[in-house]
C-alpha atoms as a PDB file:
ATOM      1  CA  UNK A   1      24.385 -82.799  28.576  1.00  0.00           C
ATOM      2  CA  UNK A   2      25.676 -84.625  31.449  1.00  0.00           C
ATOM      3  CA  UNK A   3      28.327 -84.192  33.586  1.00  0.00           C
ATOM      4  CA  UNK A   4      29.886 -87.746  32.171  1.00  0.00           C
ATOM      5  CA  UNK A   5      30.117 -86.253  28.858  1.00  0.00           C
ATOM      6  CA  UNK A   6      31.213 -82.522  29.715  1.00  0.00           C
ATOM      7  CA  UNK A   7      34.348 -83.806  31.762  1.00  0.00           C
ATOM      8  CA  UNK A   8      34.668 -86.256  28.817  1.00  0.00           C
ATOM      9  CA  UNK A   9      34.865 -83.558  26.247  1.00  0.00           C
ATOM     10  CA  UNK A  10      37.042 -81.583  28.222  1.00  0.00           C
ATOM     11  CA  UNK A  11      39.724 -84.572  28.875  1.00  0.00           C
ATOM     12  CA  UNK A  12      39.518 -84.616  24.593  1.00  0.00           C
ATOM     13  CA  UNK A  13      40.031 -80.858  24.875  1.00  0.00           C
ATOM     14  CA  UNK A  14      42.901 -80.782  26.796  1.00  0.00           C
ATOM     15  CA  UNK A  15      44.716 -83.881  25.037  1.00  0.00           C
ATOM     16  CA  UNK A  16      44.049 -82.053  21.624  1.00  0.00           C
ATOM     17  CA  UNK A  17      45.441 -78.800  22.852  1.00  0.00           C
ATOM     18  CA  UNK A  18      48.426 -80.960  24.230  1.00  0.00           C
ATOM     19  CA  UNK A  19      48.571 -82.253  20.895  1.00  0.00           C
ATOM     20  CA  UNK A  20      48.649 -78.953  18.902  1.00  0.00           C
ATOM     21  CA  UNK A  21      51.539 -77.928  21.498  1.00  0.00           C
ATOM     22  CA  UNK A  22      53.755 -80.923  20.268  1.00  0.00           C
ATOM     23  CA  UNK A  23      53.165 -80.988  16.600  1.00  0.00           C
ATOM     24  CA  UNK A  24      53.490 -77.032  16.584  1.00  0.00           C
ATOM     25  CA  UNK A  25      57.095 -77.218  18.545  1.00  0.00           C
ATOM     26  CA  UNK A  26      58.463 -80.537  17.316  1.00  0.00           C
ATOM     27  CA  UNK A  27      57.082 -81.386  13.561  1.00  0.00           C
ATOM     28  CA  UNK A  28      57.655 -78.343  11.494  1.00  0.00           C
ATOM     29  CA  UNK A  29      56.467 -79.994   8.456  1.00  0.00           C
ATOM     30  CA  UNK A  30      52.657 -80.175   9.351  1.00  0.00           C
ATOM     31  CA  UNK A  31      50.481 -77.968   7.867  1.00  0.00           C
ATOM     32  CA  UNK A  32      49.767 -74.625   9.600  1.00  0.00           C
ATOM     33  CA  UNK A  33      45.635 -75.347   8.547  1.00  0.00           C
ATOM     34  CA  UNK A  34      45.633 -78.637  10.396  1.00  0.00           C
ATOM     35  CA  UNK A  35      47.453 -77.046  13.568  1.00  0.00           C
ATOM     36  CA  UNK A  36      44.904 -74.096  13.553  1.00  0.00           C
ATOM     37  CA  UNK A  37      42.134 -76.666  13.521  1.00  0.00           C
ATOM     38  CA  UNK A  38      43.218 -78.583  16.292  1.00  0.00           C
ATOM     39  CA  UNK A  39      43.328 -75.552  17.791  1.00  0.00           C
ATOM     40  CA  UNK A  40      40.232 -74.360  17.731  1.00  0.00           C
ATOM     41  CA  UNK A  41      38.416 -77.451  18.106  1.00  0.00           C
ATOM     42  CA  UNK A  42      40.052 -78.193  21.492  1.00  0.00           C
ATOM     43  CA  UNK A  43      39.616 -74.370  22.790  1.00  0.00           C
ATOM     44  CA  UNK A  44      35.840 -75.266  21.762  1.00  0.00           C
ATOM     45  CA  UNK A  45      35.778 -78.327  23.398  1.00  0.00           C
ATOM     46  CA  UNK A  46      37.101 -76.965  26.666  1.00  0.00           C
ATOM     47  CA  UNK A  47      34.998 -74.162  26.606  1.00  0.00           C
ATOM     48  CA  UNK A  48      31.691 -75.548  26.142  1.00  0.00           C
ATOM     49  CA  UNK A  49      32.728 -78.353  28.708  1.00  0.00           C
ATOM     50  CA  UNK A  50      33.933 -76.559  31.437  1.00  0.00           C
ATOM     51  CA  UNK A  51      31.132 -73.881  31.349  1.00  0.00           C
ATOM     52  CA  UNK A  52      28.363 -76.829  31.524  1.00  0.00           C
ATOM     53  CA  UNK A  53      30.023 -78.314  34.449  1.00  0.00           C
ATOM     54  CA  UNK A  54      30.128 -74.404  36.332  1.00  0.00           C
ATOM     55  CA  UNK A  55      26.597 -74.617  35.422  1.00  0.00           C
ATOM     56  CA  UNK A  56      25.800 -78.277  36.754  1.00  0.00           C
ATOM     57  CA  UNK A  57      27.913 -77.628  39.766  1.00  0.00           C
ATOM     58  CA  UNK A  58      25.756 -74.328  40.590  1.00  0.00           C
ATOM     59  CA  UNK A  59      22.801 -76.158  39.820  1.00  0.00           C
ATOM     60  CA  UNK A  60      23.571 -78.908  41.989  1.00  0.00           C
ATOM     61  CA  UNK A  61      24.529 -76.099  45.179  1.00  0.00           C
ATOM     62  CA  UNK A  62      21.271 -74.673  44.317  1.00  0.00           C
ATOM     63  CA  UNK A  63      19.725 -77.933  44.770  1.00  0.00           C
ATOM     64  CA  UNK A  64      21.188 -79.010  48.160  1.00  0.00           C
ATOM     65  CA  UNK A  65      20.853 -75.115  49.428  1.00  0.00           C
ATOM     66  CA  UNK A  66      16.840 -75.774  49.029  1.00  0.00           C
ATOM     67  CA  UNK A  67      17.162 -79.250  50.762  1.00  0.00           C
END
């Protein structure tokens, strides 16, 4: 995975999770399922994303440290 597509999944994390915030406060009418999904979808998304770029950022120290 490349960097391009783990800060790409992440900005689709976070607008998901913005998402869930809205519909959960303002539209009371949505099902709780759908809510919960968004949920944990974006908390996935965000998590897999932003621990791939601590690891490509610590690879890429590692690879100017040897330079």
């Amino acid at each position: 995975m490349s960097k391009q597509i783990a800060l790409a999944m992440q900005r689709v994390g976070m607008i998901l999770i913005v998402t869930v915030m809205l519909l959960d406060h303002f539209v009371f009418q949505i099902e709780e399922g759908f809510i919960l999904t968004c949920a944990i979808i974006s908390a996935v998304l965000l998590a897999v994303s932003i621990s791939r770029l601590k690891y490509i950022e610590v690879k890429e120290d590692c690879g100017q440290a040897g330079k």
